[in-house]
N, C-alpha and C. Protein backbone atom coordinates (compact mmCIF):
# COMPACT_ATOMS: atom_id res chain seq x y z
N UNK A 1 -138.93 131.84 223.33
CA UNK A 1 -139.09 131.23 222.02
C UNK A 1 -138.70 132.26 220.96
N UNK A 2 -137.91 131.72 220.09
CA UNK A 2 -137.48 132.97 218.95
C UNK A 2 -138.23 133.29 217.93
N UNK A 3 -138.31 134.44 217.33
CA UNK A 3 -139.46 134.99 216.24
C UNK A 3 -138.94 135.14 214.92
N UNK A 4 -137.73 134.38 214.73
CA UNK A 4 -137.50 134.95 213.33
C UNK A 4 -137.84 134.36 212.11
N UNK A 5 -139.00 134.38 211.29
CA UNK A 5 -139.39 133.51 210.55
C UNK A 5 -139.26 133.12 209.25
N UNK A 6 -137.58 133.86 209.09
CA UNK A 6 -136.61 132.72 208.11
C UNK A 6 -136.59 131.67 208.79
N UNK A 7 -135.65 132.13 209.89
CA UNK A 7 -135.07 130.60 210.82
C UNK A 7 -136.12 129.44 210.53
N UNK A 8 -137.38 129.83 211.38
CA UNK A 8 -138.37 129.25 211.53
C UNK A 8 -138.82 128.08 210.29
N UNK A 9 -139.00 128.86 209.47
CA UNK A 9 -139.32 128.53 207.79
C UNK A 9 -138.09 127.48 207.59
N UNK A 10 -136.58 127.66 207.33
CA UNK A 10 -135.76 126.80 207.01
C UNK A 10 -135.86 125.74 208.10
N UNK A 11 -135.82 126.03 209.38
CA UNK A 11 -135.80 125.02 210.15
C UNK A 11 -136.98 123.56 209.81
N UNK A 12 -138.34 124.48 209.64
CA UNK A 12 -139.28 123.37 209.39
C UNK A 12 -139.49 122.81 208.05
N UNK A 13 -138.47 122.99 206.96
CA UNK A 13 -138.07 122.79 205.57
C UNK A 13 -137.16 122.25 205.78
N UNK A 14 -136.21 122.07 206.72
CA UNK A 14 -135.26 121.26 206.83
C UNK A 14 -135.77 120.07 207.52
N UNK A 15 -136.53 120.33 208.45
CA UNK A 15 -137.25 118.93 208.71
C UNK A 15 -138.40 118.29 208.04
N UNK A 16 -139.09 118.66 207.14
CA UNK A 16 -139.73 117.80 206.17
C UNK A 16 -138.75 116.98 205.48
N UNK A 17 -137.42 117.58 205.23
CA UNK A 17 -136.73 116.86 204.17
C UNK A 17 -136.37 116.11 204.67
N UNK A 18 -135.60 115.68 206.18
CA UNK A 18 -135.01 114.64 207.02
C UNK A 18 -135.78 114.09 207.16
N UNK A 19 -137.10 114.18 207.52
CA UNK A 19 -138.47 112.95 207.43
C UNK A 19 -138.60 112.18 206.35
N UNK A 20 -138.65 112.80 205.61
CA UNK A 20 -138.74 112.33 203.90
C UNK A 20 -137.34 111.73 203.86
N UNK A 21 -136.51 111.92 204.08
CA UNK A 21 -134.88 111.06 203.44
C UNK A 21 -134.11 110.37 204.20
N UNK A 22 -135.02 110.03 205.48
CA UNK A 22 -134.04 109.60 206.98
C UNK A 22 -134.93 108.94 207.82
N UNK A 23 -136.01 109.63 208.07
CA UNK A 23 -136.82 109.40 208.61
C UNK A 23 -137.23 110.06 209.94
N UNK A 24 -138.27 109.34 210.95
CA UNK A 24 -138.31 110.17 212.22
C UNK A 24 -137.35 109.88 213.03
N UNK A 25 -136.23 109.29 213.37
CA UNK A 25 -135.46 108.61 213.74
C UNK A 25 -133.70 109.86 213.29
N UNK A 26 -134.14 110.13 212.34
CA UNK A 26 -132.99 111.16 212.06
C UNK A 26 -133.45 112.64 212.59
N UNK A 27 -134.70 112.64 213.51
CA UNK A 27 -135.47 114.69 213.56
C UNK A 27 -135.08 114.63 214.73
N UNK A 28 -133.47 115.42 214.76
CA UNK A 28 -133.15 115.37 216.55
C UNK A 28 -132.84 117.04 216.16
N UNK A 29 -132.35 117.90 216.99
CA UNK A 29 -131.78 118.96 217.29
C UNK A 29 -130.85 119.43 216.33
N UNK A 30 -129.32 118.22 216.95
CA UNK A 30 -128.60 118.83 216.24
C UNK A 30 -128.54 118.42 214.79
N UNK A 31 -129.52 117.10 214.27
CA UNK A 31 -128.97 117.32 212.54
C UNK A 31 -130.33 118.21 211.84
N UNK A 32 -131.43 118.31 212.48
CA UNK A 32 -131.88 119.79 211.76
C UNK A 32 -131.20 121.03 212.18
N UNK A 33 -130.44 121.34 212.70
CA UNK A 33 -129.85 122.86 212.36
C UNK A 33 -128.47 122.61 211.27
N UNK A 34 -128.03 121.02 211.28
CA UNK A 34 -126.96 120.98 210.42
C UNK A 34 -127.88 121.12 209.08
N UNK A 35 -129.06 120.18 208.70
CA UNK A 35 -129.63 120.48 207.65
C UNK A 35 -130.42 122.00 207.13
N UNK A 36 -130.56 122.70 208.09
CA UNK A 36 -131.05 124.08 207.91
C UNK A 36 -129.78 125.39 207.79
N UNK A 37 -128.29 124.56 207.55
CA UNK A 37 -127.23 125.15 207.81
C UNK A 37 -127.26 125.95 208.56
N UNK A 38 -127.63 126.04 209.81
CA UNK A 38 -127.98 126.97 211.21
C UNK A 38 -127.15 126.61 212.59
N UNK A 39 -126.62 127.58 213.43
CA UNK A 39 -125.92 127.29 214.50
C UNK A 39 -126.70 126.23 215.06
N UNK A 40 -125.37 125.43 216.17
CA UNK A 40 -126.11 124.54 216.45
C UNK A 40 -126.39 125.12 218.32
N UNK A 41 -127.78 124.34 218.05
CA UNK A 41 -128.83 125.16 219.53
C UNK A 41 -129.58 125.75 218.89
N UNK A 42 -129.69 126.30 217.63
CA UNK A 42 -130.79 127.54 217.10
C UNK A 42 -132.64 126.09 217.30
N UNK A 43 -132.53 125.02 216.98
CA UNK A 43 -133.45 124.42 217.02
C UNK A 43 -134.21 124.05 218.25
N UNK A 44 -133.43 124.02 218.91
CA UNK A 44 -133.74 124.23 220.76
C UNK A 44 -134.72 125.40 220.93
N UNK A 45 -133.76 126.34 220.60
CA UNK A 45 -134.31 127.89 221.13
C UNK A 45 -136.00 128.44 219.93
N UNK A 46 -135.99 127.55 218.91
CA UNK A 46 -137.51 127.42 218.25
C UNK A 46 -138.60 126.58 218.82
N UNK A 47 -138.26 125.31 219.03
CA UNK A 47 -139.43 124.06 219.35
C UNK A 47 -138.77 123.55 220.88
N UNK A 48 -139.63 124.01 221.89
CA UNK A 48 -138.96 123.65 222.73
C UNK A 48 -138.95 122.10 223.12
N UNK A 49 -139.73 121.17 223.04
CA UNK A 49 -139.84 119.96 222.90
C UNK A 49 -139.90 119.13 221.72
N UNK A 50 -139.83 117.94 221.72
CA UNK A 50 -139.53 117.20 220.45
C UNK A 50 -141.37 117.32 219.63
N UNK A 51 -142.26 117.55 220.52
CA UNK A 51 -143.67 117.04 220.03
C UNK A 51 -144.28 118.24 219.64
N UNK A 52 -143.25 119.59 220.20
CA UNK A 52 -143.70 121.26 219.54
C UNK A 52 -142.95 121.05 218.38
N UNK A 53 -142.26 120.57 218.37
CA UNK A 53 -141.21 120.50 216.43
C UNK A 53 -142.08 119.62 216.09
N UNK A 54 -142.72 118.45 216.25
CA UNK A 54 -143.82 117.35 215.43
C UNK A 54 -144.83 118.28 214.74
N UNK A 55 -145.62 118.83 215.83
CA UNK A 55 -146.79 119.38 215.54
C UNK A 55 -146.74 120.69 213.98
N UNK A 56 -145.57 121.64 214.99
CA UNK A 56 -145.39 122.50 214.18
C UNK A 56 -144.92 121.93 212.13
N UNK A 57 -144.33 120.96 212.40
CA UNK A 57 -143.58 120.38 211.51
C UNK A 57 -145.39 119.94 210.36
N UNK A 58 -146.10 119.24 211.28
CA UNK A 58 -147.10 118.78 210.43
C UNK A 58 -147.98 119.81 209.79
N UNK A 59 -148.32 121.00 210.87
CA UNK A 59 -148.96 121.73 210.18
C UNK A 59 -148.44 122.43 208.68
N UNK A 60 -146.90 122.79 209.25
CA UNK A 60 -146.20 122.96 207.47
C UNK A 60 -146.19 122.30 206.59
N UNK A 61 -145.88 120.70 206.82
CA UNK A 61 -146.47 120.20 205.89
C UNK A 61 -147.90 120.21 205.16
N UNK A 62 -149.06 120.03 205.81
CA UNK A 62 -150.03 120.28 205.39
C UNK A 62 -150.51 121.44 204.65
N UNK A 63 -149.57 122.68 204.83
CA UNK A 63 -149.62 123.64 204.09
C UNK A 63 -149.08 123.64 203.08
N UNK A 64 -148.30 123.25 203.15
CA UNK A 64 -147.54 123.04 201.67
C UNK A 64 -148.01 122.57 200.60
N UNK A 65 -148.94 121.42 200.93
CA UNK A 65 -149.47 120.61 200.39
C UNK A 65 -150.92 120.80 199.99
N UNK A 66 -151.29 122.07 200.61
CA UNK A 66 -152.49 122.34 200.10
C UNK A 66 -152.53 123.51 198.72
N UNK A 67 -154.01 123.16 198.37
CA UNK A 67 -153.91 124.07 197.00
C UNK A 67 -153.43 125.26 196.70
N UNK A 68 -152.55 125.63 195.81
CA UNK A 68 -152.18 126.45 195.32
C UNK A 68 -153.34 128.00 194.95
N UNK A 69 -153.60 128.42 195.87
CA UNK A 69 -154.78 129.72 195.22
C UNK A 69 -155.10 130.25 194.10
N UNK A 70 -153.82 130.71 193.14
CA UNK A 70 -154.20 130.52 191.77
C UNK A 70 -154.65 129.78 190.92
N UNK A 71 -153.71 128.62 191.42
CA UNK A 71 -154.68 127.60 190.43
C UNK A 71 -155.63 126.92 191.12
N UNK A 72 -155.86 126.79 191.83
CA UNK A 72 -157.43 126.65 192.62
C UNK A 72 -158.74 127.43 191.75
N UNK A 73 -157.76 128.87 191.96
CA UNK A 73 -159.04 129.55 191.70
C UNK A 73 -159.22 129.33 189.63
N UNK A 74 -158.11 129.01 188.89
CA UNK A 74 -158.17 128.91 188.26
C UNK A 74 -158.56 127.36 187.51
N UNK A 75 -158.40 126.53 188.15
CA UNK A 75 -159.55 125.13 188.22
C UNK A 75 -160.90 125.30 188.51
N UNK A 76 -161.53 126.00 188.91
CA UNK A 76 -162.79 126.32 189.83
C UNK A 76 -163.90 126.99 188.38
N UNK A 77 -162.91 127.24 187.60
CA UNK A 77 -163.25 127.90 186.24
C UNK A 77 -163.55 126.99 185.43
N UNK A 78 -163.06 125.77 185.36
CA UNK A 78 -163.26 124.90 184.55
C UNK A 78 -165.13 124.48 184.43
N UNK A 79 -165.26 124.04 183.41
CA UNK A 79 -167.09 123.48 183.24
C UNK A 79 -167.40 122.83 184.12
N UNK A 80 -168.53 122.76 184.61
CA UNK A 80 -168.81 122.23 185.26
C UNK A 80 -168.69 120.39 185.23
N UNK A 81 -168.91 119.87 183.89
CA UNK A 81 -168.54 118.52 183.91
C UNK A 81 -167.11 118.08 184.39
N UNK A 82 -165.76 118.87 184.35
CA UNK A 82 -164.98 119.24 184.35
C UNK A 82 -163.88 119.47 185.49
N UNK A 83 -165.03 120.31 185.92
CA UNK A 83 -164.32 121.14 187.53
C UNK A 83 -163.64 120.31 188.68
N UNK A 84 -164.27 119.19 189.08
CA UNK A 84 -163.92 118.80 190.14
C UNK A 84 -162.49 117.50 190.09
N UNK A 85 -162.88 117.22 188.57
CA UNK A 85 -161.38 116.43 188.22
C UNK A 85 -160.37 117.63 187.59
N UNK A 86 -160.42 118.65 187.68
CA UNK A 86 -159.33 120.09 187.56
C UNK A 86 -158.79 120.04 188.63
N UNK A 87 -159.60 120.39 189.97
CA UNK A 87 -159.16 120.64 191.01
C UNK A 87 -158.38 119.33 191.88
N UNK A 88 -158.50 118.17 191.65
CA UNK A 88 -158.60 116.93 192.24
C UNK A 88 -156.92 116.73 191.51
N UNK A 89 -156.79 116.81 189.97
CA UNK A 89 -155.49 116.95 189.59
C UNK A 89 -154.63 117.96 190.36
N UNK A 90 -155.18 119.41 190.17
CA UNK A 90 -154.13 120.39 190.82
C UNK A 90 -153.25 119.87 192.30
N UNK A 91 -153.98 118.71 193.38
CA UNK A 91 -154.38 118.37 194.33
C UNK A 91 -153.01 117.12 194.02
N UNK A 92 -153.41 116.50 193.26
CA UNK A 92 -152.62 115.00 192.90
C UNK A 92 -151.23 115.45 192.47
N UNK A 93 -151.19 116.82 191.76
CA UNK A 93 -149.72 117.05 190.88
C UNK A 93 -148.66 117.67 192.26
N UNK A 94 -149.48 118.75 193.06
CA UNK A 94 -148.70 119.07 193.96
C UNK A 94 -148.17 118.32 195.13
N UNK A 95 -149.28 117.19 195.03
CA UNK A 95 -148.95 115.76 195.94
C UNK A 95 -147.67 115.45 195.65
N UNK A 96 -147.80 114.84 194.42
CA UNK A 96 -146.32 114.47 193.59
C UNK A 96 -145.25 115.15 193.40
N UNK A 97 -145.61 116.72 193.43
CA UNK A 97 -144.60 117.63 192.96
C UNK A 97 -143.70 117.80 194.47
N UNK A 98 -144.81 118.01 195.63
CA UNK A 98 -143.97 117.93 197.07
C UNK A 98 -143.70 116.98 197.37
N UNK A 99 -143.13 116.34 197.05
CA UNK A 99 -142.70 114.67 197.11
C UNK A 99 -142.12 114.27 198.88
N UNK A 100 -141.17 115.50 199.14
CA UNK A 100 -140.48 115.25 200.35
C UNK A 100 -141.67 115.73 201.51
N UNK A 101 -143.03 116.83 201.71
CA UNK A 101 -143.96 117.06 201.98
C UNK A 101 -144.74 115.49 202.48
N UNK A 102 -145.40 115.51 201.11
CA UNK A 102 -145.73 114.13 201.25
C UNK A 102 -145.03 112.58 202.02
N UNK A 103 -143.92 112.40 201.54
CA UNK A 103 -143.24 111.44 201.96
C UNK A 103 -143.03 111.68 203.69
N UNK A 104 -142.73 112.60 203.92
CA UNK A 104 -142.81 113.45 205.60
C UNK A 104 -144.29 113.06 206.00
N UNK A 105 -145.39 113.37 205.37
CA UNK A 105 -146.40 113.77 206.08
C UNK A 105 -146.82 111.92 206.64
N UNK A 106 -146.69 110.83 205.34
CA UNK A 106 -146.62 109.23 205.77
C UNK A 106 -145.80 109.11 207.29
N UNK A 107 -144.37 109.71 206.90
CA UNK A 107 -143.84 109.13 208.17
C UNK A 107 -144.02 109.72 209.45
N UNK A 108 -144.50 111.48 209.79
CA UNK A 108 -145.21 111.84 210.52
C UNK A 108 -146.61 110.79 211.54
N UNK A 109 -147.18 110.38 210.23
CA UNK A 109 -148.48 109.54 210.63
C UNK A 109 -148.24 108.14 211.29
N UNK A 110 -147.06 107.66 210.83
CA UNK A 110 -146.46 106.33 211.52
C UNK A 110 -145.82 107.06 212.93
N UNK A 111 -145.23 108.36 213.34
CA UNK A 111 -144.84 108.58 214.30
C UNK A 111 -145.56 108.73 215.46
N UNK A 112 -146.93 109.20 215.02
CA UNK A 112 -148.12 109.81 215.70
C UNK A 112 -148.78 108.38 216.15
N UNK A 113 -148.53 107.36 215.57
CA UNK A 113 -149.48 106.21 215.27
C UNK A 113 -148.48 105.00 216.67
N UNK A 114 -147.42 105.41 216.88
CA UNK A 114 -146.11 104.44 217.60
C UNK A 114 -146.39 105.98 218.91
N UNK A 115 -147.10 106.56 219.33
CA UNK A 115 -146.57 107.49 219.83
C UNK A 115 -147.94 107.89 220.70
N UNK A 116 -148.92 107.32 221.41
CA UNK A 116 -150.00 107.91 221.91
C UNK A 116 -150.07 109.61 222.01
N UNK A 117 -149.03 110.16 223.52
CA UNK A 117 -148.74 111.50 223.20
C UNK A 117 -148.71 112.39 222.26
N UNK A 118 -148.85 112.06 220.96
CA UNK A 118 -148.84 113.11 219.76
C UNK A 118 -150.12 112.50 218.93
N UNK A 119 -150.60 111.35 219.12
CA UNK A 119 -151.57 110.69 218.38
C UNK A 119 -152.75 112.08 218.56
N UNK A 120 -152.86 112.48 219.76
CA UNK A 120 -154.37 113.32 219.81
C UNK A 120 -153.90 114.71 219.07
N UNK A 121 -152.85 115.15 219.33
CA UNK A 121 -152.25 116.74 218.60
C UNK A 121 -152.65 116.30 217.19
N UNK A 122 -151.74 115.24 216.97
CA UNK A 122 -151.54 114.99 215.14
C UNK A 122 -152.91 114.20 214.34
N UNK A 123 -154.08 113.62 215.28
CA UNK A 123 -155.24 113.75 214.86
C UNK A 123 -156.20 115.08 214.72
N UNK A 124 -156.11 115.59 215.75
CA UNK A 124 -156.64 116.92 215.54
C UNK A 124 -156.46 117.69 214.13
N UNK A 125 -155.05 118.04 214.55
CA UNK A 125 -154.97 118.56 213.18
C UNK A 125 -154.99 117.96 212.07
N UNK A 126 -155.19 117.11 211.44
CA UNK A 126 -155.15 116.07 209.93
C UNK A 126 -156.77 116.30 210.07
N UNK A 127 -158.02 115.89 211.63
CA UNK A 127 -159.33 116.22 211.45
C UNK A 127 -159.36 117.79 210.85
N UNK A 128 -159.06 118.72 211.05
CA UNK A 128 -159.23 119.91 210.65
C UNK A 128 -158.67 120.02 209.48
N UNK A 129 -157.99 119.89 209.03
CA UNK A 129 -157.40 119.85 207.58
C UNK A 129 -158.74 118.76 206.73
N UNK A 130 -159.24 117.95 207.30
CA UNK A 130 -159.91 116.86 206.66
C UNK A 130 -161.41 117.25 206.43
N UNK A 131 -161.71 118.04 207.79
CA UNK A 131 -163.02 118.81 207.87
C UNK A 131 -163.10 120.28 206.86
N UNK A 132 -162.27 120.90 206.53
CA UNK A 132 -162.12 122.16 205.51
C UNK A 132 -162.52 121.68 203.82
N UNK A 133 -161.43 120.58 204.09
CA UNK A 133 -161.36 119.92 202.40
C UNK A 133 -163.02 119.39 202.13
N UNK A 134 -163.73 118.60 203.18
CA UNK A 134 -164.78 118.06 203.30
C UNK A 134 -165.58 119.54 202.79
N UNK A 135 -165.91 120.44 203.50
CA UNK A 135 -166.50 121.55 203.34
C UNK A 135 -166.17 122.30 201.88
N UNK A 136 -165.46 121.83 201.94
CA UNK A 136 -164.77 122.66 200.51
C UNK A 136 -165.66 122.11 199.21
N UNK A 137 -165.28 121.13 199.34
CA UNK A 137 -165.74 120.11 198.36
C UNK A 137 -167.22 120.02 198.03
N UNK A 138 -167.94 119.98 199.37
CA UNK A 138 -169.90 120.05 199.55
C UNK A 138 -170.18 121.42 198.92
N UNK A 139 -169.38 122.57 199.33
CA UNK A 139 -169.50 123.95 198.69
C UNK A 139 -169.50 123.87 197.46
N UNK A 140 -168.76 123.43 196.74
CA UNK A 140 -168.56 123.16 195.50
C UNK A 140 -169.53 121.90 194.55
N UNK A 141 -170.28 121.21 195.55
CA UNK A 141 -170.94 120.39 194.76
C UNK A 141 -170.10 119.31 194.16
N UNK A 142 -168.96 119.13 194.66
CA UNK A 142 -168.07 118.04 194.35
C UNK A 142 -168.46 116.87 194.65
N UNK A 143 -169.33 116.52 196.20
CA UNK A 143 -169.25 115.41 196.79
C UNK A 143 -170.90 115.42 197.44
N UNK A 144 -171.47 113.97 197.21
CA UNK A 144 -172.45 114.28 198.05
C UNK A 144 -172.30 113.66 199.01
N UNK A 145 -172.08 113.95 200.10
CA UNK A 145 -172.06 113.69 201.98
C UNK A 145 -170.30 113.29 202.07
N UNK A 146 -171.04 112.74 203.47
CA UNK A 146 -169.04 112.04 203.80
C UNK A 146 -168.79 110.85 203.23
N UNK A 147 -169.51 109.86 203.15
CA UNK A 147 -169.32 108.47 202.09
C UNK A 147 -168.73 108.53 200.90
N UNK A 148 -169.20 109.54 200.53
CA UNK A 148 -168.96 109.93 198.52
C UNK A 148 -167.28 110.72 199.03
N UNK A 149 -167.58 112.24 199.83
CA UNK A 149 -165.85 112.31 199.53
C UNK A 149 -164.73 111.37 200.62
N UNK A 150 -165.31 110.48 201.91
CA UNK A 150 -164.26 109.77 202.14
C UNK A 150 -163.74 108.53 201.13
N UNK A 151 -164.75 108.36 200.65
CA UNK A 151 -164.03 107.27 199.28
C UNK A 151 -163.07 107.99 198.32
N UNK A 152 -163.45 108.67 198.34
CA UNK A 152 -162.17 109.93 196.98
C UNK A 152 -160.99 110.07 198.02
N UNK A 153 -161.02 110.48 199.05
CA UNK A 153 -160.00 111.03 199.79
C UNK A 153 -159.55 109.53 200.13
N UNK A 154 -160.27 108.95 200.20
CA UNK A 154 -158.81 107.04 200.46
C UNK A 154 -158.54 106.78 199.06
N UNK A 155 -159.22 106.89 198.29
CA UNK A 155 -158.66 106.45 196.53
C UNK A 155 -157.37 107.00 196.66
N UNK A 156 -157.30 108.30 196.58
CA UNK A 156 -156.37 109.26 196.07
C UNK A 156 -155.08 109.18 196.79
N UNK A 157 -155.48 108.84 198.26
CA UNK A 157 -154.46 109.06 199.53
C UNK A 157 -153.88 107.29 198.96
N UNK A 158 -154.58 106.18 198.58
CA UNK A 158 -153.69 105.25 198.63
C UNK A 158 -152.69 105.28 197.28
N UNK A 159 -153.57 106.24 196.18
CA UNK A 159 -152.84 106.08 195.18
C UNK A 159 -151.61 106.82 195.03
N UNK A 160 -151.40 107.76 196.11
CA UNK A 160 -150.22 108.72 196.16
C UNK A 160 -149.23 107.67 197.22
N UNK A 161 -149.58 107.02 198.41
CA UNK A 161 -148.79 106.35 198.88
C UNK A 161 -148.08 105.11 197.80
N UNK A 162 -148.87 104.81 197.01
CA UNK A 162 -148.21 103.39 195.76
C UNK A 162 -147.15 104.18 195.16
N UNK A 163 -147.59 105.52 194.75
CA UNK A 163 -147.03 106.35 193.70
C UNK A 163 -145.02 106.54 193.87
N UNK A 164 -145.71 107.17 195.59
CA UNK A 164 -144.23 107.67 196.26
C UNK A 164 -143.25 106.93 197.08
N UNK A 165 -144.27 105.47 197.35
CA UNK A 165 -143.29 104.87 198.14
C UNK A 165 -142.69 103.64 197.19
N UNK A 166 -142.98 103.25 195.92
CA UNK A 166 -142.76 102.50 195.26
C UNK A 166 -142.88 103.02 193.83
N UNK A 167 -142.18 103.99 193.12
CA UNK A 167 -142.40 104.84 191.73
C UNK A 167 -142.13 103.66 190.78
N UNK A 168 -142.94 103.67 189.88
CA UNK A 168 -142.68 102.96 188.60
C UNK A 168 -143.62 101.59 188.80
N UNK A 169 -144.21 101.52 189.87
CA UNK A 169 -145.15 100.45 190.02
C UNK A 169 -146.15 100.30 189.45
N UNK A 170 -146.77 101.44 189.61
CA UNK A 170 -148.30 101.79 189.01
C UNK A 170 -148.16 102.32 187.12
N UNK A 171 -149.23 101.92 186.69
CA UNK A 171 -149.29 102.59 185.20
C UNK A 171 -148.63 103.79 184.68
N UNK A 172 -148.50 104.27 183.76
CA UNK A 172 -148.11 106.13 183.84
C UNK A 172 -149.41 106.51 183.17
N UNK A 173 -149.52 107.90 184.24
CA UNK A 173 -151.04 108.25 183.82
C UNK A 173 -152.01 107.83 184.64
N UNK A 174 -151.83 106.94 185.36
CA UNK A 174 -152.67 105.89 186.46
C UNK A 174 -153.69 106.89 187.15
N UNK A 175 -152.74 107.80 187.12
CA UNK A 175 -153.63 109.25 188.41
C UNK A 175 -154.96 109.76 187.67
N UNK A 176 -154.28 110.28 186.56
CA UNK A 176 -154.93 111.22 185.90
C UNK A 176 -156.10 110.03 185.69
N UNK A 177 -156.07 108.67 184.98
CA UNK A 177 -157.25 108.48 184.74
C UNK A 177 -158.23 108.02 186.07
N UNK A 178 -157.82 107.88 187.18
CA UNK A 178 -158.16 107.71 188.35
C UNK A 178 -158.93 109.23 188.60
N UNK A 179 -158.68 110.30 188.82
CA UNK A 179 -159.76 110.77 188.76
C UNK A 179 -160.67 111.23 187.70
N UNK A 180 -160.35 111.08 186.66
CA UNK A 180 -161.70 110.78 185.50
C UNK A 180 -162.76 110.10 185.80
N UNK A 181 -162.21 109.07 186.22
CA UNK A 181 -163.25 107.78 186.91
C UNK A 181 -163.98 108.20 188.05
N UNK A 182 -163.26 108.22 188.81
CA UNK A 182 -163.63 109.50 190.36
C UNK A 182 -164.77 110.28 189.98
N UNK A 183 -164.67 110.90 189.28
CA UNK A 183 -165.64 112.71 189.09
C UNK A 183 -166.44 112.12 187.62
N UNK A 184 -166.11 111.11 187.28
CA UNK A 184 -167.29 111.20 186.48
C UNK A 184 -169.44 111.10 186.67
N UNK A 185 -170.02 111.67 186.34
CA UNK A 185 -171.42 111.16 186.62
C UNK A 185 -171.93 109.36 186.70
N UNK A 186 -172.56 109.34 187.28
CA UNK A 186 -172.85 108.40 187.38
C UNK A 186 -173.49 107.61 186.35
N UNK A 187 -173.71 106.73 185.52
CA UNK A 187 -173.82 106.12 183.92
C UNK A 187 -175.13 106.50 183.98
N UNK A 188 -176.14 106.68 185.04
CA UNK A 188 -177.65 106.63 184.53
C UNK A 188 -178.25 108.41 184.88
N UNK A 189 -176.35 109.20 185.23
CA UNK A 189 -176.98 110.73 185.38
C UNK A 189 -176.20 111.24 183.78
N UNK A 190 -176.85 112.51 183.39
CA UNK A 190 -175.91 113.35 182.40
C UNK A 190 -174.75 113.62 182.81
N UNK A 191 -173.61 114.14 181.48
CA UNK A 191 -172.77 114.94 182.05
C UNK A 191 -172.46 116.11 182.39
């Protein structure tokens, strides 16, 4: 297996984008090394099976897509009335901003979903990614239990699927006041 982690890096940047603009149906061998402008075979000699390029592929996505550390840490600053629709935006903009991330990570989930064999890899990992954010969030006093943040995490997750798979559908601004609503107190607590 090869170690070089340009290659590596473009290769699995080249396949978010073919997910996102082609679909799973276009993630073969030779058109990610044509899209990673890389000899062809270099994708072979990285993922030796099609479901070690899936996996690997999802976890990059998911990284990508997670918070930015600066501004994490610089949302985290915000007031407390405040804080958790800071961070929840930072969360929504980079959603939007990784567009091809995102759009990959949907069709990933339809692949995993048509695909038993990768269903348990590509649950695993989305549970662990799902279990951190969960933790994250209770740490922070964002959420009380799993009821309170799995409702935020389907709000948000359907409102980014309306967003990206159909643009111009939804309101402008739709997000932003979506989590206002989200993180606000409850009418009979303070703010």
């Amino acid at each position: 297996m090869r170690q070089n982690p340009a290659r590596r890096a473009a290769l699995l940047d080249a396949a978010v984008t073919l997910l996102a603009e082609r679909g799973s149906a276009a993630l073969s061998y030779r058109n990610l090394d044509e899209a990673a402008a890389l000899p062809v075979g270099t994708a072979a000699n990285y993922f030796r099976t099609r479901a070690d390029l899936l996996l690997e592929v999802t976890r990059h996505v998911l990284n990508r897509l997670g918070p930015d550390p600066q501004t994490l840490a610089a949302a985290l600053k915000h007031p407390q009335p405040t804080r958790h629709a800071a961070v929840l935006q930072h969360l929504l903009d980079r959603m939007q901003r990784e567009r091809d991330a995102t759009l990959a990570l949907l069709e990933l989930r339809l692949l995993a979903r048509r695909h038993p064999d990768l269903q348990d890899a590509f649950r695993t990992t989305v549970q662990d990614n799902l279990t951190l954010s969960r933790q994250f969030s209770e740490t922070h006093g964002f959420t009380q239990g799993d009821d309170e943040f799995l409702m935020g995490y389907l709000l948000l997750s359907g409102f980014v699927f309306e967003e990206l798979t159909l643009p111009g559908l939804l309101p402008p601004h739709l997000g932003t006041r979506l989590l206002r609503t989200l993180t606000a107190p409850p009418a009979n607590q303070p703010g």
